[in-house]
N, C-alpha and C. Protein backbone atom coordinates (compact mmCIF):
# COMPACT_ATOMS: atom_id res chain seq x y z
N UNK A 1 6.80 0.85 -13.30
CA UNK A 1 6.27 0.88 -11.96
C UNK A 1 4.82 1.39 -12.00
N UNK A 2 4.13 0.56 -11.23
CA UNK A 2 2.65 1.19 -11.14
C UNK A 2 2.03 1.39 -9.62
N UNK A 3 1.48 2.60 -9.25
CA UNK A 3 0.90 3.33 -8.35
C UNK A 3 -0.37 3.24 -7.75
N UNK A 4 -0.48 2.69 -6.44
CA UNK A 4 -2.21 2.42 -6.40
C UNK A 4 -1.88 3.59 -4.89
N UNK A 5 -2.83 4.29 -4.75
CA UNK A 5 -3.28 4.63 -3.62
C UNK A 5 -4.21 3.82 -2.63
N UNK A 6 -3.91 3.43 -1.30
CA UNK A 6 -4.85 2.47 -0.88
C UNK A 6 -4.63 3.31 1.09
N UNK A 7 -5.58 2.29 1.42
CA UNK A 7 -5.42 2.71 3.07
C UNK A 7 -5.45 1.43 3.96
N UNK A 8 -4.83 1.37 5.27
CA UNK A 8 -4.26 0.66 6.14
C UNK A 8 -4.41 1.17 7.25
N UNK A 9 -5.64 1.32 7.57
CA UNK A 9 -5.76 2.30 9.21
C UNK A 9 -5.68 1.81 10.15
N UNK A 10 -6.10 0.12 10.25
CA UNK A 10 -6.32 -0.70 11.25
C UNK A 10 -4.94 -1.51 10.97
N UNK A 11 -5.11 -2.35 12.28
CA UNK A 11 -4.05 -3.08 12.91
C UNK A 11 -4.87 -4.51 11.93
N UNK A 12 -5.94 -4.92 12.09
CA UNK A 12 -6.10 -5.81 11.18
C UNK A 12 -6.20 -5.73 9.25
N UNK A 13 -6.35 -4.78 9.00
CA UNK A 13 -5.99 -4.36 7.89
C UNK A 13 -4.50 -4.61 7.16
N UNK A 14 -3.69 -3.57 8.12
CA UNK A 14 -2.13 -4.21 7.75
C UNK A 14 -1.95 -5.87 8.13
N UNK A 15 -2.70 -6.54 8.52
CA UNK A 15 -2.35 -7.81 8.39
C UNK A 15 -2.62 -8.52 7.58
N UNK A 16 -3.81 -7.88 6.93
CA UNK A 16 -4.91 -8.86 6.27
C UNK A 16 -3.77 -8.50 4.67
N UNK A 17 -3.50 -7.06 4.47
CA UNK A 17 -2.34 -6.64 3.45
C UNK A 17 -1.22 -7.02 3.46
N UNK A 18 -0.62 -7.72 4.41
CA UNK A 18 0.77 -7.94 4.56
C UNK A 18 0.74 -9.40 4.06
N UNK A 19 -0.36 -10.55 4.78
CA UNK A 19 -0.52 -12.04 3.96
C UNK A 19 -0.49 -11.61 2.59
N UNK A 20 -1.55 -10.80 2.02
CA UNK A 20 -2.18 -10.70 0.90
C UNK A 20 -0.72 -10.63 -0.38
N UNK A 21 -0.13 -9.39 0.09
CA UNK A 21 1.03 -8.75 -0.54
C UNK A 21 2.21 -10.20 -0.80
N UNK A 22 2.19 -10.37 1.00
CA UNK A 22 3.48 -11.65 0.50
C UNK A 22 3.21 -13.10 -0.88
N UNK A 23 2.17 -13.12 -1.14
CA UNK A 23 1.90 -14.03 -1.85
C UNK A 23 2.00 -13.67 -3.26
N UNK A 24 3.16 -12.21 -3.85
CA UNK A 24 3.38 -12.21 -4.62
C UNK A 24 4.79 -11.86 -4.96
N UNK A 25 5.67 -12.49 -6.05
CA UNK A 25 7.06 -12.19 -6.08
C UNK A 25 7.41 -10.94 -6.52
N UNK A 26 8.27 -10.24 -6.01
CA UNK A 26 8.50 -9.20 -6.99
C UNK A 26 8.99 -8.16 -5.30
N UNK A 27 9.09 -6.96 -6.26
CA UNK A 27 9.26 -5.57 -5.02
C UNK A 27 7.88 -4.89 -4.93
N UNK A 28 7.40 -4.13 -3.77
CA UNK A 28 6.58 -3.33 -3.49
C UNK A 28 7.15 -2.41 -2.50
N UNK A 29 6.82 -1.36 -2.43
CA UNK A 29 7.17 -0.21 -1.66
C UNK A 29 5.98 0.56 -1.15
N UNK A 30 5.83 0.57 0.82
CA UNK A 30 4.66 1.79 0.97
C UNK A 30 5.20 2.94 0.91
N UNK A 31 4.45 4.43 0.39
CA UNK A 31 5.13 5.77 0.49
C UNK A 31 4.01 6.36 1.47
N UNK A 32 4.45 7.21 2.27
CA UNK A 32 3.76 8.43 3.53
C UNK A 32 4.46 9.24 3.65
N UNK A 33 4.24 10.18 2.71
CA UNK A 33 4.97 11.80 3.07
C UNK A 33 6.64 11.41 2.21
N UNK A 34 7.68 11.52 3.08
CA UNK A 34 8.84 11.20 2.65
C UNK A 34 9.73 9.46 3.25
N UNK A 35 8.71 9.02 3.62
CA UNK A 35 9.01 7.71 4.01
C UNK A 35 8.30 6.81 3.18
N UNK A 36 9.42 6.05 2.94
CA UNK A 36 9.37 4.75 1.99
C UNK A 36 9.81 3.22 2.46
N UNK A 37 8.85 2.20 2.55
CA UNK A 37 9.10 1.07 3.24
C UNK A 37 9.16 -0.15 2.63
N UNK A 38 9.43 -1.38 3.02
CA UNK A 38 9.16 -2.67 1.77
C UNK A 38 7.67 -2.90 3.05
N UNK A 39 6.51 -3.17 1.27
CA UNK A 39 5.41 -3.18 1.60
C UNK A 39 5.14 -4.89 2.58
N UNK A 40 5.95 -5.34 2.36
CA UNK A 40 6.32 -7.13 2.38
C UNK A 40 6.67 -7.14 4.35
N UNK A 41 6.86 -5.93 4.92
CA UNK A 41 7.41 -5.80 6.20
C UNK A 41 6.66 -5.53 7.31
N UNK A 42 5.92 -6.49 8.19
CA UNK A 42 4.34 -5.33 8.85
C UNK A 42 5.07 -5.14 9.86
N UNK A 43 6.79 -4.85 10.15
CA UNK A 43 7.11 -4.07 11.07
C UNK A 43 7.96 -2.74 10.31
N UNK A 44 8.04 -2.70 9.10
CA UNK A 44 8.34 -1.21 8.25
C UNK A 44 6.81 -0.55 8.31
N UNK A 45 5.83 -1.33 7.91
CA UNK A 45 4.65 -0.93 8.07
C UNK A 45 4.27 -0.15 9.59
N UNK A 46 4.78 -0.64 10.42
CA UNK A 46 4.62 0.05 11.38
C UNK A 46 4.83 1.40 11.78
N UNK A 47 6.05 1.64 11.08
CA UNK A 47 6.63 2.64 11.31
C UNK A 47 6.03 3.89 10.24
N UNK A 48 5.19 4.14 9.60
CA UNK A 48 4.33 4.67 9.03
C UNK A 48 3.34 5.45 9.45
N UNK A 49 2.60 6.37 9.02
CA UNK A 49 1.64 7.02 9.29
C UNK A 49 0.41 6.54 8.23
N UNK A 50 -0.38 5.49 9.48
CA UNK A 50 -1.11 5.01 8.74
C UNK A 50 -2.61 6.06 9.01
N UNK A 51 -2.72 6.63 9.00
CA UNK A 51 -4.12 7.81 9.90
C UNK A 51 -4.45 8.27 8.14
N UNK A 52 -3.87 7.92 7.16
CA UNK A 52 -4.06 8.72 5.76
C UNK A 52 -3.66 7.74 4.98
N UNK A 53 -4.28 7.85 3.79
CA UNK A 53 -3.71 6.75 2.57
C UNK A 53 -2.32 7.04 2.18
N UNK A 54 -1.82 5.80 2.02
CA UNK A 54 -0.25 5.67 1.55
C UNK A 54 -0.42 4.90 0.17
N UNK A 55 0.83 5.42 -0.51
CA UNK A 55 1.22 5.10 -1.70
C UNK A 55 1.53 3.56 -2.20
N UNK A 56 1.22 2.85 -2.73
CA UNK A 56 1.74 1.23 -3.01
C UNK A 56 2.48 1.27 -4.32
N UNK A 57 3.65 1.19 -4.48
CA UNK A 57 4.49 1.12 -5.39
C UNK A 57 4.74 -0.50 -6.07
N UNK A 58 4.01 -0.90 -7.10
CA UNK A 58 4.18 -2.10 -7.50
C UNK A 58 5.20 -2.34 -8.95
N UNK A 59 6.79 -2.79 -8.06
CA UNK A 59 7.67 -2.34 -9.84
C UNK A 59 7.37 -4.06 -10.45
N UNK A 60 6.95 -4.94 -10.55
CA UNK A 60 7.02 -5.61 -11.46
C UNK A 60 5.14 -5.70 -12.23
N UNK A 61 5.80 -4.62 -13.70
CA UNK A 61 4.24 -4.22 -13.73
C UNK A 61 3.52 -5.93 -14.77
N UNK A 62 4.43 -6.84 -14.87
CA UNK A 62 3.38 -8.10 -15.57
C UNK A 62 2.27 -8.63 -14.44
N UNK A 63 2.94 -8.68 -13.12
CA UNK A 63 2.14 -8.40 -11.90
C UNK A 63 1.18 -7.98 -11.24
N UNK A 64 0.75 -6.75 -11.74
CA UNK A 64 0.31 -5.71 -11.16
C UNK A 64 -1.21 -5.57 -11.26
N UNK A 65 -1.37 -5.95 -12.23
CA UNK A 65 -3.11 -6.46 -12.35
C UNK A 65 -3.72 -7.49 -11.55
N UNK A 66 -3.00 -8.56 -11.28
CA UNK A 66 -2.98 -9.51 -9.94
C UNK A 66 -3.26 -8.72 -8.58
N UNK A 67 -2.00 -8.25 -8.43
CA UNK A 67 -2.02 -7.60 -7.32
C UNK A 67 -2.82 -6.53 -6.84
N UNK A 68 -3.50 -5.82 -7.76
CA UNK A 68 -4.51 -4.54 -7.80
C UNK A 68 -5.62 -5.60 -7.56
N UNK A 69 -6.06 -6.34 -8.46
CA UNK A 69 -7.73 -7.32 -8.18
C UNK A 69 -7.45 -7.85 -6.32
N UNK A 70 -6.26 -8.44 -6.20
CA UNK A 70 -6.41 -8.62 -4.45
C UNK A 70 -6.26 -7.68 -3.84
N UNK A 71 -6.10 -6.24 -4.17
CA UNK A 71 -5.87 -5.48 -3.09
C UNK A 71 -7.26 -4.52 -2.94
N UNK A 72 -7.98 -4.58 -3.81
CA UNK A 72 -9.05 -4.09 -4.42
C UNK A 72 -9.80 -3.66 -3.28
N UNK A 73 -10.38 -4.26 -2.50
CA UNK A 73 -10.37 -3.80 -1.28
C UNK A 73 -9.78 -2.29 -0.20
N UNK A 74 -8.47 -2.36 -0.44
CA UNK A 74 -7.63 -1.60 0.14
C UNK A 74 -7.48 -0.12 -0.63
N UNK A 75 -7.98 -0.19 -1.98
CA UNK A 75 -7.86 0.74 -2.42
C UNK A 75 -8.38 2.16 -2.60
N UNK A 76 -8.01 3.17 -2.47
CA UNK A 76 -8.71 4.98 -2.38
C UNK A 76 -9.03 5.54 -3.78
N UNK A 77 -9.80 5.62 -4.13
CA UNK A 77 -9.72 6.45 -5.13
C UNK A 77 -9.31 8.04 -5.03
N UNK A 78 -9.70 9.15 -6.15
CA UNK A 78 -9.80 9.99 -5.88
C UNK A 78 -10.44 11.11 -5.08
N UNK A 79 -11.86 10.56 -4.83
CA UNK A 79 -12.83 11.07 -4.37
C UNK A 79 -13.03 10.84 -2.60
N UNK A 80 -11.82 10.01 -2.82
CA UNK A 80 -12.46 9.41 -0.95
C UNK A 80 -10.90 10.11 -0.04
N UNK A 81 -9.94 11.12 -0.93
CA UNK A 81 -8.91 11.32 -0.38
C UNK A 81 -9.39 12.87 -0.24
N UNK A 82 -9.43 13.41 1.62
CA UNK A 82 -9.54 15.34 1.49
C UNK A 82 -8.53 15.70 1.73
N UNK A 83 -7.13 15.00 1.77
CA UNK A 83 -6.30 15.51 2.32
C UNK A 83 -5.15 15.77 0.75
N UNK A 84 -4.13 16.50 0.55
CA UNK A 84 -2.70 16.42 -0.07
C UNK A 84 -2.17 14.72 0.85
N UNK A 85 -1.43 13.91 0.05
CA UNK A 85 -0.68 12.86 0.96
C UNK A 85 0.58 13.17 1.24
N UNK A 86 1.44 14.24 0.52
CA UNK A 86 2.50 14.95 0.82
C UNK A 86 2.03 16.27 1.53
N UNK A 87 2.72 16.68 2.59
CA UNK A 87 2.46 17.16 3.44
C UNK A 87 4.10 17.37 4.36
């Protein structure tokens, strides 16, 4: 399994991530705090606290380099997060 931190603050954002995401096979999971969603769902997505970066859980890792170059965009590094994401 591989781990990207990314953010989804906007209403067009989770959309633009939700096309993006579906166009690959496999599982993904968002994490926020103690909630865990299928990333593939922009109404699990909803139910999220999107105000802070959430976790992207990508388990099929032959995948995952794909999926990181399109999400590339979406993604936080270290430096751009002031908060703990567990909380």
């Amino acid at each position: 399994m591989i781990t990207k931190t990314i953010t989804i603050n906007s209403m067009d954002k989770i959309k633009t991530f939700v096309d993006i995401i579906n166009k690959f096979n496999g599982r993904f999971d968002l994490v926020s705090g103690c909630s865990i969603v299928n990333a593939k769902s922009i109404m699990a997505i909803f139910s999220l606290d999107i105000s802070r970066p959430v976790y992207l859980y990508i388990y099929n890792e032959d995948s995952a380099d794909y999926v990181a170059k399109a999400l590339k965009d979406f993604e936080v590094n270290a430096l751009q997060i002031q908060e703990p994401l567990l909380a």
